[in-house]
N, C-alpha and C. Protein backbone atom coordinates (compact mmCIF):
# COMPACT_ATOMS: atom_id res chain seq x y z
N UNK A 1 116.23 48.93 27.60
CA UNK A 1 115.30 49.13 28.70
C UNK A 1 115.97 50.00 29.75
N UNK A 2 115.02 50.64 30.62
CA UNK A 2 115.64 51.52 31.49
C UNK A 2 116.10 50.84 32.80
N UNK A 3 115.91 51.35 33.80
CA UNK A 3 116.55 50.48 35.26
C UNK A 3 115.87 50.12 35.85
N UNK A 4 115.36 49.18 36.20
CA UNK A 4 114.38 48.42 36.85
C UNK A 4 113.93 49.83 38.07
N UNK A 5 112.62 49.74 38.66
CA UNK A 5 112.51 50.49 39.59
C UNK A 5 111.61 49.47 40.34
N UNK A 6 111.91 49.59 41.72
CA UNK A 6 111.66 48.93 43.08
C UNK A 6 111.26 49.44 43.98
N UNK A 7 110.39 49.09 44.77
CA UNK A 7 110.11 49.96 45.96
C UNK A 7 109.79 48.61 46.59
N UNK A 8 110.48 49.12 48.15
CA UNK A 8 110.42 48.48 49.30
C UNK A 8 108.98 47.35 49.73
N UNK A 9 108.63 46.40 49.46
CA UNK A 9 107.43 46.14 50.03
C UNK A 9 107.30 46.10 51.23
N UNK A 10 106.05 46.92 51.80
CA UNK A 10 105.20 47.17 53.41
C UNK A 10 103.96 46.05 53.55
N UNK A 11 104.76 45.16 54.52
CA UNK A 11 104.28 44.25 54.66
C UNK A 11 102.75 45.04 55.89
N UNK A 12 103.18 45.69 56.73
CA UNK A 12 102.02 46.35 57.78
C UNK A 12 102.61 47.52 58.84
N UNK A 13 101.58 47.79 59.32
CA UNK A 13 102.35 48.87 59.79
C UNK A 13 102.83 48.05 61.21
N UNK A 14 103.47 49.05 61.90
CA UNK A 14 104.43 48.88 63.15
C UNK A 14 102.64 49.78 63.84
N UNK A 15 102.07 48.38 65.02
CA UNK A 15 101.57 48.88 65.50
C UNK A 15 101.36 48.93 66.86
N UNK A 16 102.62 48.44 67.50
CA UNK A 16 102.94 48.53 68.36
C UNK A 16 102.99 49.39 69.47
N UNK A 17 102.86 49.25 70.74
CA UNK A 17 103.07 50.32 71.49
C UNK A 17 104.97 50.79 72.47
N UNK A 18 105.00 49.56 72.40
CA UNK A 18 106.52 49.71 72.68
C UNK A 18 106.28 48.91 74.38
N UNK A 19 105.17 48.84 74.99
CA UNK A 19 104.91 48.58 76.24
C UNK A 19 104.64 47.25 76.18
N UNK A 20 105.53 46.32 77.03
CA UNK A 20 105.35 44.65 77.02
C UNK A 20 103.75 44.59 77.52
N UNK A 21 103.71 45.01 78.44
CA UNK A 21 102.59 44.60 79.31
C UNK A 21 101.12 44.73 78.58
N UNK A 22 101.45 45.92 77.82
CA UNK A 22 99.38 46.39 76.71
C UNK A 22 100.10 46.37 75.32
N UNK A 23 100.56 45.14 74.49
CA UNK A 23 100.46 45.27 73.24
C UNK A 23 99.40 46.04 72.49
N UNK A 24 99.49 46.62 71.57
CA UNK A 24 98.57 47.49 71.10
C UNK A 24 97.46 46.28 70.40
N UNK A 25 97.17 45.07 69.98
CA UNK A 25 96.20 44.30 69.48
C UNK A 25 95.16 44.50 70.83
N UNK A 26 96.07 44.01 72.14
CA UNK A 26 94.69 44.08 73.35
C UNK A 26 94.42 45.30 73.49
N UNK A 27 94.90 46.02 73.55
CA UNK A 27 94.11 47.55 73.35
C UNK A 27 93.57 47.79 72.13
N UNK A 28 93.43 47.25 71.20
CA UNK A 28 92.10 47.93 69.71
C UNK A 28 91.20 46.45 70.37
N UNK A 29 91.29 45.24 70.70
CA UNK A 29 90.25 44.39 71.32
C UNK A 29 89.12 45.02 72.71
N UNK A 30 90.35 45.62 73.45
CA UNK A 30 89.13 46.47 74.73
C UNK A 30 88.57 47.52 74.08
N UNK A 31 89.21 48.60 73.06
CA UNK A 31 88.65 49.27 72.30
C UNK A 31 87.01 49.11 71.43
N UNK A 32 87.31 47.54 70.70
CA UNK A 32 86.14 47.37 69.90
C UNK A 32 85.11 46.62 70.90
N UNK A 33 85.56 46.42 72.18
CA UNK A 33 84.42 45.46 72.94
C UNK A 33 83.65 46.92 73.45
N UNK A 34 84.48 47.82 73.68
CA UNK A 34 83.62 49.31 74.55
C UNK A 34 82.79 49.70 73.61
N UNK A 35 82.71 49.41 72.54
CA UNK A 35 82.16 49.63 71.21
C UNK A 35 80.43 49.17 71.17
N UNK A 36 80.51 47.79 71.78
CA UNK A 36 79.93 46.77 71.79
C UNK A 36 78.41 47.15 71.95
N UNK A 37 77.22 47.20 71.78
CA UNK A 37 75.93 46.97 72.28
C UNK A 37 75.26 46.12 73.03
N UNK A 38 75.76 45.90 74.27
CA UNK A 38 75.55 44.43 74.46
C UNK A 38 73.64 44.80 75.28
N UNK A 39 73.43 42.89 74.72
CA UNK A 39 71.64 42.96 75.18
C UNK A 39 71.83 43.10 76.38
N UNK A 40 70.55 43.69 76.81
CA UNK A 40 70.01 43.21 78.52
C UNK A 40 69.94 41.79 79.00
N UNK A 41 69.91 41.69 80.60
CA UNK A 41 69.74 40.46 80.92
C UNK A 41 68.00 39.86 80.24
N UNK A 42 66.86 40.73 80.18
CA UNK A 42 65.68 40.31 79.52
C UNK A 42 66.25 39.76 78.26
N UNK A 43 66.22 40.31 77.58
CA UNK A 43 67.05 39.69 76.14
C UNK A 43 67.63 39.14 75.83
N UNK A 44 68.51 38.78 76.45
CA UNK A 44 69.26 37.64 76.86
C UNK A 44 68.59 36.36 76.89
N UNK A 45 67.49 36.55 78.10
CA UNK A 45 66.76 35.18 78.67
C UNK A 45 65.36 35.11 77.66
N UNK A 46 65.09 36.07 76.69
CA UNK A 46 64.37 35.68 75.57
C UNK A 46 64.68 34.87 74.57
N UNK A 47 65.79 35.45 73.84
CA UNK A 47 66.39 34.85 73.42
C UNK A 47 66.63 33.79 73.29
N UNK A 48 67.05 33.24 74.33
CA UNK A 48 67.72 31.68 75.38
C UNK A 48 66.69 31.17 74.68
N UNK A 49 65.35 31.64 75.45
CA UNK A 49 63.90 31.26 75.31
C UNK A 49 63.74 30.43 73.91
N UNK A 50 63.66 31.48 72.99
CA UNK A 50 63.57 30.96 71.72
C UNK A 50 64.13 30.23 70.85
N UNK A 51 65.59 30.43 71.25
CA UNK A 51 66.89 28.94 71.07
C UNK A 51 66.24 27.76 71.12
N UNK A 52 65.37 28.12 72.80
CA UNK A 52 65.64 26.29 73.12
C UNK A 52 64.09 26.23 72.87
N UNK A 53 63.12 26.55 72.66
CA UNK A 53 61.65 26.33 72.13
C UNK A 53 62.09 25.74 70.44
N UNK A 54 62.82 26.85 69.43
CA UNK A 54 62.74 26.23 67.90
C UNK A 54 63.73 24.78 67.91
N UNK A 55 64.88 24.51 69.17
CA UNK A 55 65.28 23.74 68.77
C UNK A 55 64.53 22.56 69.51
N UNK A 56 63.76 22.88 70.43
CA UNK A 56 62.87 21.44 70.81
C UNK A 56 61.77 20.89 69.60
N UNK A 57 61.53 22.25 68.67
CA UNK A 57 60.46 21.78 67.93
C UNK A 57 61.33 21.11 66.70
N UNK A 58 62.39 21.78 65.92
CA UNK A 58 62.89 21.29 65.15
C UNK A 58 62.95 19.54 65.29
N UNK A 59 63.34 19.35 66.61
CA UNK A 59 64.06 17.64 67.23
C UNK A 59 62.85 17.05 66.76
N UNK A 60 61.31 17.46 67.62
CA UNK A 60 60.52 16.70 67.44
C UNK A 60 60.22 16.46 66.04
N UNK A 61 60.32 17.68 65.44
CA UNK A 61 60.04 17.55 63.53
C UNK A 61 60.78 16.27 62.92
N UNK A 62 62.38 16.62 63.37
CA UNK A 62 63.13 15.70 62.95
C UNK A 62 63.17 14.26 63.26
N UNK A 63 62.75 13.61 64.34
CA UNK A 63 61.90 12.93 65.25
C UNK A 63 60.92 11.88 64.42
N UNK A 64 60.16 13.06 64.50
CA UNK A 64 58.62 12.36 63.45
C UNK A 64 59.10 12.12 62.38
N UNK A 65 59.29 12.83 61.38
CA UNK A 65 60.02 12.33 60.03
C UNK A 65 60.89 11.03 59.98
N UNK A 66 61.88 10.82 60.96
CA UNK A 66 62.83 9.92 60.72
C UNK A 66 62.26 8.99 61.73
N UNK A 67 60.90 8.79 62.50
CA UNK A 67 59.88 7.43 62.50
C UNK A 67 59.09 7.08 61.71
N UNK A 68 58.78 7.91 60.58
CA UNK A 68 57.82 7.91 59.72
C UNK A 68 58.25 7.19 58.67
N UNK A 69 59.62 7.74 58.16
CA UNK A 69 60.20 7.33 57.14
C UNK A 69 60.93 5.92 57.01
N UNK A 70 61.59 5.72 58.71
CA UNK A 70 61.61 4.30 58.92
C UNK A 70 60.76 3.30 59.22
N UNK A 71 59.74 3.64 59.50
CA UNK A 71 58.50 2.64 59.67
C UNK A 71 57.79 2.67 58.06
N UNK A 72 58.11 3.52 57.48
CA UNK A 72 57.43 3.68 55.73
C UNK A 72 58.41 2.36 55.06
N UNK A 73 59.82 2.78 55.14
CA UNK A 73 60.88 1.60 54.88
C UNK A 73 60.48 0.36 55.38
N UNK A 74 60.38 0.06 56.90
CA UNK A 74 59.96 -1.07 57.44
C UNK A 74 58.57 -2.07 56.97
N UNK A 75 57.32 -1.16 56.30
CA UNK A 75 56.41 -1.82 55.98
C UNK A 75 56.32 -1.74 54.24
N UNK A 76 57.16 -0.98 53.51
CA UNK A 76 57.37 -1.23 52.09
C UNK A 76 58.10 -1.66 51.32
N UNK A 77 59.75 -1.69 51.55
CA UNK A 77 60.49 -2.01 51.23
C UNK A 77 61.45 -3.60 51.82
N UNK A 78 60.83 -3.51 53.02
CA UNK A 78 61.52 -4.97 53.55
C UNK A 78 60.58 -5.98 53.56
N UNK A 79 59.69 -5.57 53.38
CA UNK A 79 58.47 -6.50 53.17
C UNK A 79 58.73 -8.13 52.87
């Protein structure tokens, strides 16, 4: 057999800036937030809106079902 051949493994690059104070990670983080699309305050408070409307209805869904189903238990099974 011939001679083994090796190469160095690169674990990542050096992405450093050399500056204590702005590591280069918080600078590609302010980078990808400038990036960002952020909603309007309307959109925002729609939004909100519709959060808390599907999750009031979900509760009540969940609500009714789990009186239904325990009062179904209560008058069939414990009888």
């Amino acid at each position: 057999m011939g001679p083994a051949l090796t190469a160095p493994a690169v674990i990542g690059e050096d992405r450093s800036t050399g500056s204590l104070l702005k590591p280069r990670w918080a600078l590609d983080i302010i980078s990808e937030l400038r990036k960002v699309t952020w909603p309007s305050r309307r959109e925002t408070a729609n939004l909100t809106g519709v959060v808390i409307i599907v999750s009031l209805a979900l509760g009540v869904l969940l609500g009714g079902a789990d009186l239904f189903f325990g009062w179904l238990i209560q008058n069939t099974l414990l009888r």
